[in-house]
Protein backbone atom coordinates (compact mmCIF):
# COMPACT_ATOMS: atom_id res chain seq x y z
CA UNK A 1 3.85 16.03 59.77
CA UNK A 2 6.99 16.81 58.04
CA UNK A 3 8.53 14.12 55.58
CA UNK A 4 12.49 13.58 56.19
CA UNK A 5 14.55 14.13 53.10
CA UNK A 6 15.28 10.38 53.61
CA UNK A 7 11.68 8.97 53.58
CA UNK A 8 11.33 10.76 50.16
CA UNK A 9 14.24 9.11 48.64
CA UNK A 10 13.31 5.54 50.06
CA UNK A 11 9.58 6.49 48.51
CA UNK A 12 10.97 7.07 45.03
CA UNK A 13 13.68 4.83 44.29
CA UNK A 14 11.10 1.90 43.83
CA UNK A 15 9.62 4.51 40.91
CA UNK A 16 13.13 5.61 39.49
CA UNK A 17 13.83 1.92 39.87
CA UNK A 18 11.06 0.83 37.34
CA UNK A 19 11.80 3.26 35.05
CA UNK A 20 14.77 2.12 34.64
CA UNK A 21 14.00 -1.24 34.29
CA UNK A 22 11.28 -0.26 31.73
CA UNK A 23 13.68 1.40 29.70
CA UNK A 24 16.45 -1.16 30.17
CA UNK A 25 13.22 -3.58 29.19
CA UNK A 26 13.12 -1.40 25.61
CA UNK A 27 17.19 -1.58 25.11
CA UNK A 28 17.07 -5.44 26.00
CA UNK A 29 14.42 -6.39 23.98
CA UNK A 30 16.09 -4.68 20.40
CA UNK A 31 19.34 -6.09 21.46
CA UNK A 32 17.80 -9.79 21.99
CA UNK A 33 15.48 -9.65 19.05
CA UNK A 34 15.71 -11.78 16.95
CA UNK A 35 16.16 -15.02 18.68
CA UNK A 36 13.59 -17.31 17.06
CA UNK A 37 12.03 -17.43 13.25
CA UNK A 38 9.78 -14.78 12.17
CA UNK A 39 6.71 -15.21 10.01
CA UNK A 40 5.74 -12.48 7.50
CA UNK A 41 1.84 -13.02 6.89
CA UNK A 42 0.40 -11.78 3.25
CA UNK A 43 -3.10 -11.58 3.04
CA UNK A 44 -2.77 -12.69 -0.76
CA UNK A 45 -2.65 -15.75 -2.37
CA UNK A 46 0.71 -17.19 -3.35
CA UNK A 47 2.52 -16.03 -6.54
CA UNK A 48 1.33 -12.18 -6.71
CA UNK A 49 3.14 -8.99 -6.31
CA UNK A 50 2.52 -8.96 -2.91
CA UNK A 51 3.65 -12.56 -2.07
CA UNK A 52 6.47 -11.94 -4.39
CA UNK A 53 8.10 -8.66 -2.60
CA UNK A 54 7.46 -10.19 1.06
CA UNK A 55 9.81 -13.12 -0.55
CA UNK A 56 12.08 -11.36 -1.83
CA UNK A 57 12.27 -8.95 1.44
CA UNK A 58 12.13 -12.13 3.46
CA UNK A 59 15.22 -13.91 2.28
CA UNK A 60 17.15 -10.49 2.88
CA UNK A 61 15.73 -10.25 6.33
CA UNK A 62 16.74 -13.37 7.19
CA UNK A 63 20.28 -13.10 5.91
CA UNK A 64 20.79 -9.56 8.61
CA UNK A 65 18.97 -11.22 11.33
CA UNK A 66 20.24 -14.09 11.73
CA UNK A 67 17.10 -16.06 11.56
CA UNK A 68 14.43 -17.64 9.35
CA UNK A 69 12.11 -15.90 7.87
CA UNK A 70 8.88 -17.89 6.59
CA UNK A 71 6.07 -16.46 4.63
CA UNK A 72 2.82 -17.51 4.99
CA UNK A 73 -0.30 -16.86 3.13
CA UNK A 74 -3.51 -16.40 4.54
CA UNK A 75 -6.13 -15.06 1.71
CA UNK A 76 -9.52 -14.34 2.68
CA UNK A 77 -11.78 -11.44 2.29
CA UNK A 78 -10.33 -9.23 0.45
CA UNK A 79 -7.40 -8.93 2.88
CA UNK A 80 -8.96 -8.83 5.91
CA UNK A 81 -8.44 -12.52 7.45
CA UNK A 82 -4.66 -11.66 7.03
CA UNK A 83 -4.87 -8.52 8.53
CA UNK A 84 -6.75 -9.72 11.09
CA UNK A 85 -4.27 -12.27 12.31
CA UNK A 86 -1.32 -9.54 12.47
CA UNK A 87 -3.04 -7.32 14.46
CA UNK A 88 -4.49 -9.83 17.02
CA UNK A 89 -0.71 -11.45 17.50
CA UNK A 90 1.52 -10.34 20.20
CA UNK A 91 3.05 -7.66 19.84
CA UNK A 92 6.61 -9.15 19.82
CA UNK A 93 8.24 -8.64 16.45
CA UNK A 94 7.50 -12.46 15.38
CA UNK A 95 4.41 -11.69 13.40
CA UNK A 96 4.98 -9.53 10.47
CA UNK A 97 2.42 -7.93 7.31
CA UNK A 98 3.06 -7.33 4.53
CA UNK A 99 0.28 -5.24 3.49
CA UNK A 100 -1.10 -3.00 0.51
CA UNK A 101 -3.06 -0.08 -0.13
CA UNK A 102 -6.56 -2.01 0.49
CA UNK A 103 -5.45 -1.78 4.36
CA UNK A 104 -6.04 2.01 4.86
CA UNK A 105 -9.27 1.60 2.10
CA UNK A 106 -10.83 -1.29 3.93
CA UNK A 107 -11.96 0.67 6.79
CA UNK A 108 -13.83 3.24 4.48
CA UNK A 109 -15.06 0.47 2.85
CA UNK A 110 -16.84 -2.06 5.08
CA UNK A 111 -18.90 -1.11 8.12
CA UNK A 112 -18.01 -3.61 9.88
CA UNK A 113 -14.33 -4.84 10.35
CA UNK A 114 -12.89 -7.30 13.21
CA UNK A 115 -9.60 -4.73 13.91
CA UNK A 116 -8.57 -1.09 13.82
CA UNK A 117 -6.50 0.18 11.48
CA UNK A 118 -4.36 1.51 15.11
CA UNK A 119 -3.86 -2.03 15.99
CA UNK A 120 -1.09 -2.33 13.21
CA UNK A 121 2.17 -0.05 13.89
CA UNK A 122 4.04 0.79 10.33
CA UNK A 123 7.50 -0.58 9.75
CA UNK A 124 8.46 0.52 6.27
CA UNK A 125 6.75 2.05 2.89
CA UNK A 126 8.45 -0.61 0.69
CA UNK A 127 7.42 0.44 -2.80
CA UNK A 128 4.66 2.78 -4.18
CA UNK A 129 2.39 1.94 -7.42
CA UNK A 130 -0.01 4.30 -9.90
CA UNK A 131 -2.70 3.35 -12.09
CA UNK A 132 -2.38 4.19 -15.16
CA UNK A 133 -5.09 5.70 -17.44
CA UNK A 134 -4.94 3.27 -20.81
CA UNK A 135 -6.82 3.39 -24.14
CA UNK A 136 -6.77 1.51 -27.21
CA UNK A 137 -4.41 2.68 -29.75
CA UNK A 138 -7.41 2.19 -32.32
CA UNK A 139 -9.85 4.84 -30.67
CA UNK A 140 -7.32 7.79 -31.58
CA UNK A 141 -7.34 9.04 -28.80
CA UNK A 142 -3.82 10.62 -27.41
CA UNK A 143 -4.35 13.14 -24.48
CA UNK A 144 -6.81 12.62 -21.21
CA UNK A 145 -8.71 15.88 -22.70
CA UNK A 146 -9.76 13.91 -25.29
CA UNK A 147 -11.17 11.11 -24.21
CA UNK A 148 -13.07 13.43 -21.77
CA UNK A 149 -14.34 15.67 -24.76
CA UNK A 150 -14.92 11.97 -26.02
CA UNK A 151 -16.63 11.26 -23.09
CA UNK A 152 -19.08 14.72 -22.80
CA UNK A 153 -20.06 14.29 -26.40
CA UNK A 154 -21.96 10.78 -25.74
CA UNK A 155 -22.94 10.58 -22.12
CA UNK A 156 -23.25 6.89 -21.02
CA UNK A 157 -22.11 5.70 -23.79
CA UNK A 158 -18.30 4.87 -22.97
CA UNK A 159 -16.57 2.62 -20.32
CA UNK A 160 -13.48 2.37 -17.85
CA UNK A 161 -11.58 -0.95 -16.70
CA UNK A 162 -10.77 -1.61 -13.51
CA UNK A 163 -8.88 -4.42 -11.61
CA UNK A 164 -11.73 -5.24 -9.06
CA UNK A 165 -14.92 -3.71 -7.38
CA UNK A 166 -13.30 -1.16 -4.31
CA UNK A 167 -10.33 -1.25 -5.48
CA UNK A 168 -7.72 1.53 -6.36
CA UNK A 169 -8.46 1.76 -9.86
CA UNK A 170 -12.41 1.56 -8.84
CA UNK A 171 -11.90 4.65 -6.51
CA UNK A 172 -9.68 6.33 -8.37
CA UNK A 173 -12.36 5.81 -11.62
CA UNK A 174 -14.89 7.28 -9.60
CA UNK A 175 -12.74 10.14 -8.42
CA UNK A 176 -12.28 11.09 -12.36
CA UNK A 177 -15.45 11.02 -13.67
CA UNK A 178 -16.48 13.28 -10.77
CA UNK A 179 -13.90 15.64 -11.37
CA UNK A 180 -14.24 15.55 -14.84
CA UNK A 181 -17.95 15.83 -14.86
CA UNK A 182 -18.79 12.66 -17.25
CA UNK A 183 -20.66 9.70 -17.55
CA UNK A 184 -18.81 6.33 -18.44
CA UNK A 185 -19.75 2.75 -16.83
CA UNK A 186 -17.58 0.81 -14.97
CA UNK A 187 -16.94 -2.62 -15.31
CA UNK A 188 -14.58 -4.56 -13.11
CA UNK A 189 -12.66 -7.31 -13.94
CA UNK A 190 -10.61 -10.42 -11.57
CA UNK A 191 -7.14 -8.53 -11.68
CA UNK A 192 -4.87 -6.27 -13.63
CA UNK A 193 -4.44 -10.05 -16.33
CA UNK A 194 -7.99 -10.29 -17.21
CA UNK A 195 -8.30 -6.13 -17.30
CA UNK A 196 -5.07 -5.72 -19.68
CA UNK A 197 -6.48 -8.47 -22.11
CA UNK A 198 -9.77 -6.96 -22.14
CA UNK A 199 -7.87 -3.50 -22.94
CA UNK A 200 -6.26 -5.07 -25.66
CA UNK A 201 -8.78 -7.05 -27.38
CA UNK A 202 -10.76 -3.66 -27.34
CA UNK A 203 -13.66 -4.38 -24.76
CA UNK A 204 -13.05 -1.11 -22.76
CA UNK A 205 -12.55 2.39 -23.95
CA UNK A 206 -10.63 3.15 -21.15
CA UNK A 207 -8.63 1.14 -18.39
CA UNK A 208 -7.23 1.93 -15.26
CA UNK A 209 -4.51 -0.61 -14.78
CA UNK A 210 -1.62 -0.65 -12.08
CA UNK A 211 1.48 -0.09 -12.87
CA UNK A 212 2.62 -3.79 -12.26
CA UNK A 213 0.04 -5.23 -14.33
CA UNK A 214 0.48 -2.44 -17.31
CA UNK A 215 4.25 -2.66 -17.60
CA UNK A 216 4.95 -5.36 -19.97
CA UNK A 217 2.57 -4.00 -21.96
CA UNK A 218 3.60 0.41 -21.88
CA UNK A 219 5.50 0.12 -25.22
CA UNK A 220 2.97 -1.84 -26.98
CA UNK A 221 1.74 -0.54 -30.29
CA UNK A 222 -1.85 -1.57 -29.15
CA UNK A 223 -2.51 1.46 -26.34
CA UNK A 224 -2.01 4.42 -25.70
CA UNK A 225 -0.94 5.81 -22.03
CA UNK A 226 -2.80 8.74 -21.23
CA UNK A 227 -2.10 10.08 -17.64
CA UNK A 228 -0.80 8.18 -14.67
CA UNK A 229 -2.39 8.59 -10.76
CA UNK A 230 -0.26 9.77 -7.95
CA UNK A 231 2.40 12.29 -6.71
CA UNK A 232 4.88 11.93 -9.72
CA UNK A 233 5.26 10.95 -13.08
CA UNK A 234 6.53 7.42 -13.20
CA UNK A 235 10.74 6.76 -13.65
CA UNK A 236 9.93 4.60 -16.91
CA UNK A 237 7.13 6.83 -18.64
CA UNK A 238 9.02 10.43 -18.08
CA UNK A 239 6.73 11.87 -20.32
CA UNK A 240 3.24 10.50 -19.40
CA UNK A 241 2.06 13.64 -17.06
CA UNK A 242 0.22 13.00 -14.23
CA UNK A 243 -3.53 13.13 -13.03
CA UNK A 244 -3.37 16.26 -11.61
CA UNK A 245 -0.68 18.12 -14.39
CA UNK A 246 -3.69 16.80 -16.88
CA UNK A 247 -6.18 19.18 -14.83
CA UNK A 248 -7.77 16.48 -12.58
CA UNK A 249 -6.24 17.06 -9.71
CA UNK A 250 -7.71 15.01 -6.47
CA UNK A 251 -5.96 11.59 -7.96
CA UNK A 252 -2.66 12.56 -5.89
CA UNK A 253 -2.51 9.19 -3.87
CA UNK A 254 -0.06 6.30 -4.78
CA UNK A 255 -0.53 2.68 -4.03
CA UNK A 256 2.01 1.02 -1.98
CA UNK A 257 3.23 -2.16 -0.23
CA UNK A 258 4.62 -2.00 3.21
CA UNK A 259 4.76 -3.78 6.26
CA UNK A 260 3.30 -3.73 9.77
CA UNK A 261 3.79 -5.48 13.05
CA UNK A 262 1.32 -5.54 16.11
CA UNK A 263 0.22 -1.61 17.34
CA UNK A 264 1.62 -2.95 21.01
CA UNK A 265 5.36 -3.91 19.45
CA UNK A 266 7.90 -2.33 21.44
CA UNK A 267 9.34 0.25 19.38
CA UNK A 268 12.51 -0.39 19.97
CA UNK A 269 11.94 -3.44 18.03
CA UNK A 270 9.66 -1.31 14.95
CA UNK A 271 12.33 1.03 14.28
CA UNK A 272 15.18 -2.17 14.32
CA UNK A 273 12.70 -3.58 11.63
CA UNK A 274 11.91 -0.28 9.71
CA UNK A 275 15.97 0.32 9.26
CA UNK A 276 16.75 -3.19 8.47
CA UNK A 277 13.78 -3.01 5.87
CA UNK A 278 15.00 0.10 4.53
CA UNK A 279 18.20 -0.64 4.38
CA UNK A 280 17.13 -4.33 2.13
CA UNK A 281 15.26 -1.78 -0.03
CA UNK A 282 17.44 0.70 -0.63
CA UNK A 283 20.10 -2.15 -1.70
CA UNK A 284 20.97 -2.20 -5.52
CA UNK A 285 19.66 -5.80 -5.89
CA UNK A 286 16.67 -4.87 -5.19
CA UNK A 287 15.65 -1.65 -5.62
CA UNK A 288 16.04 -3.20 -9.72
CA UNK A 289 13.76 -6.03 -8.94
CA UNK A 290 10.97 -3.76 -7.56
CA UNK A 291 11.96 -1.51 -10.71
CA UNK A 292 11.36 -4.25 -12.88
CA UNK A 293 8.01 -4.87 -11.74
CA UNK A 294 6.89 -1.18 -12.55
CA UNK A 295 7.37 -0.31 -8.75
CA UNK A 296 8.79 2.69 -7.38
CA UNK A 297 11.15 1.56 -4.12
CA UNK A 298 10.92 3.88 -0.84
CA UNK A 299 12.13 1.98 1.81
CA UNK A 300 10.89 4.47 4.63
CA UNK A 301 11.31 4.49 8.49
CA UNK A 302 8.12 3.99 10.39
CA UNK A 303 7.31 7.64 11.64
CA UNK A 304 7.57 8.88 7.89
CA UNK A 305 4.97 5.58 6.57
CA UNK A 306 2.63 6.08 9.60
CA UNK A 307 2.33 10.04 8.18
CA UNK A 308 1.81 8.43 4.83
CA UNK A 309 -0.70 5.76 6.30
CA UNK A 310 -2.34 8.23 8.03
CA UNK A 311 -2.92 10.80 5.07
CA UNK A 312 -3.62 8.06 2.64
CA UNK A 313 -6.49 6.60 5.03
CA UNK A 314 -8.35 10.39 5.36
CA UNK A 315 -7.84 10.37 1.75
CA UNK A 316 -9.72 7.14 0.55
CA UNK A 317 -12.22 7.48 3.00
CA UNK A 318 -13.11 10.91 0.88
CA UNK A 319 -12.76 9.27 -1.93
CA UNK A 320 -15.21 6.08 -0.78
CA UNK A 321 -17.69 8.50 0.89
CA UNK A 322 -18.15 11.03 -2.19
CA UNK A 323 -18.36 8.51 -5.10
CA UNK A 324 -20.54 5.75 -2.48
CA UNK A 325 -18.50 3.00 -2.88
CA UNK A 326 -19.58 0.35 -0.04
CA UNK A 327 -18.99 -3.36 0.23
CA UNK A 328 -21.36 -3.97 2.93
């Protein structure tokens, strides 16, 4: 049986009716949100660089939304409880993360993790870190060849810093005695703090320390800086080269902070958060307080961090599966 042009038209409108409501639905919701506080959760303890940036983001936020922003700390294994919390809320734009690195490494790390790594939808690439490759002053040593010659010469024999077991500067340790084909011994320490002191008091031959944690400390008399991981050489130390301009390339990836909302956020309501973050990082004010804490700022939109999230977690989990670094 035939259908009359008008018994199409009746069956469709209900369908061109909900699509417009749906997208209506996406407009509504950016133009209405914010109407109640927002809580940024860090997975840190109070008082570190990661507490200290969703702060200082925070207040910002705040100030262009019209509405309070509270942070809230939630530490717990090794990031994860925080994590966890974020990517179990609703996806409404009220529950916020500030995350680091360790959220793309976790995964590659532990077999067994309560969320996905798809269940958090990236806002903005805040700031990006490096480790840099330390020695003491006292060894003589002054390029990255030579420690390795160093190194070759007595197998076993020297050591490398690092801030923590599966950490950056663990992986990225690993990563460089594999590529540079030597045997030194790890030994990890509670932080960048207790690392840098060991450093200086001349416990390790050789330190991988972040960027944060090393830059009180790059014009010291007691170290020398010997390369620096990541894409680029680092504003401050223009003439330390990097991993991969030393000859050991495969240390390309930079540590970063950036935030996150639930994976089933509207995105109307991610990319009003991503510009709004961007825009806070981009400002004067603070693009010189993340300087001043040895960070590079970014302030990306969230299709450009989820690319970077996405290479950066194919990238550790190399990294993790080559040099069998597990925390289960």
């Amino acid at each position: 049986m035939a259908i009359t042009r008008r018994k199409t038209l009746a069956r469709c409108l209900p369908l061109i009716a909900l699509a417009a409501a749906c997208g209506m639905g996406g407009a509504q919701a950016q133009d209405s949100y914010p109407s109640k506080p927002i809580r940024v959760i860090v997975p840190y303890p109070a008082g570190g660089g990661t507490d200290t940036i969703a702060r200082l983001i925070g207040t910002q936020l705040s100030q262009l939304l019209g509405q309070p922003v509270v942070v809230e700390n939630k530490p717990g294994a090794s990031g994860i409880l925080g994590n966890d919390i974020v990517a179990k809320a609703p996806g409404d734009g009220y529950t916020v993360l500030m995350g680091i690195t360790a959220l793309v490494q976790i995964p590659a790390l532990y077999k067994k993790v309560p969320y996905k790594l798809g269940d958090l939808a990236p806002v903005s690439q805040i700031a990006k870190s490096a480790d840099l490759l330390m020695v003491p002053r006292s060894s003589g040593v002054t390029t990255l060849q030579q420690f390795v010659d160093k190194a070759k010469a007595a197998p076993g024999t020297l050591n490398y810093g690092s801030y923590g077991n599966a950490t950056s500067s663990h992986m990225n340790g690993e990563r460089f005695k594999q590529k540079a084909g030597i045997d030194i011994t790890h030994i990890p320490y509670q932080g960048s703090g207790p690392e840098m002191a060991a450093l200086l008091g001349g416990q390790l031959t050789l330190a991988f320390v972040d960027a944060t944690g090393a830059y009180p400390h790059i014009k010291s008399d007691k170290v020398n800086i010997l390369a620096i991981t990541g894409s680029q050489r680092h504003p401050a130390l223009p003439q330390v080269p990097t991993m991969t301009e030393s000859g050991y390339p495969g240390l390309e990836a930079n540590g970063w902070f950036g935030m996150f909302v639930p994976a089933s956020t509207p995105k109307a309501i991610v990319d009003k958060l991503g510009a709004e973050v961007a825009s806070i990082v981009k400002s004067p004010e603070l693009n010189k307080r993340l300087t001043d804490m040895g960070l590079i700022a970014v302030g990306s939109l969230p299709d450009d961090f989820k690319a970077q999230v996405d290479k950066d977690a194919a990238h550790w989990k190399s990294v993790a599966e080559s040099a069998r670094i597990s925390m289960d």
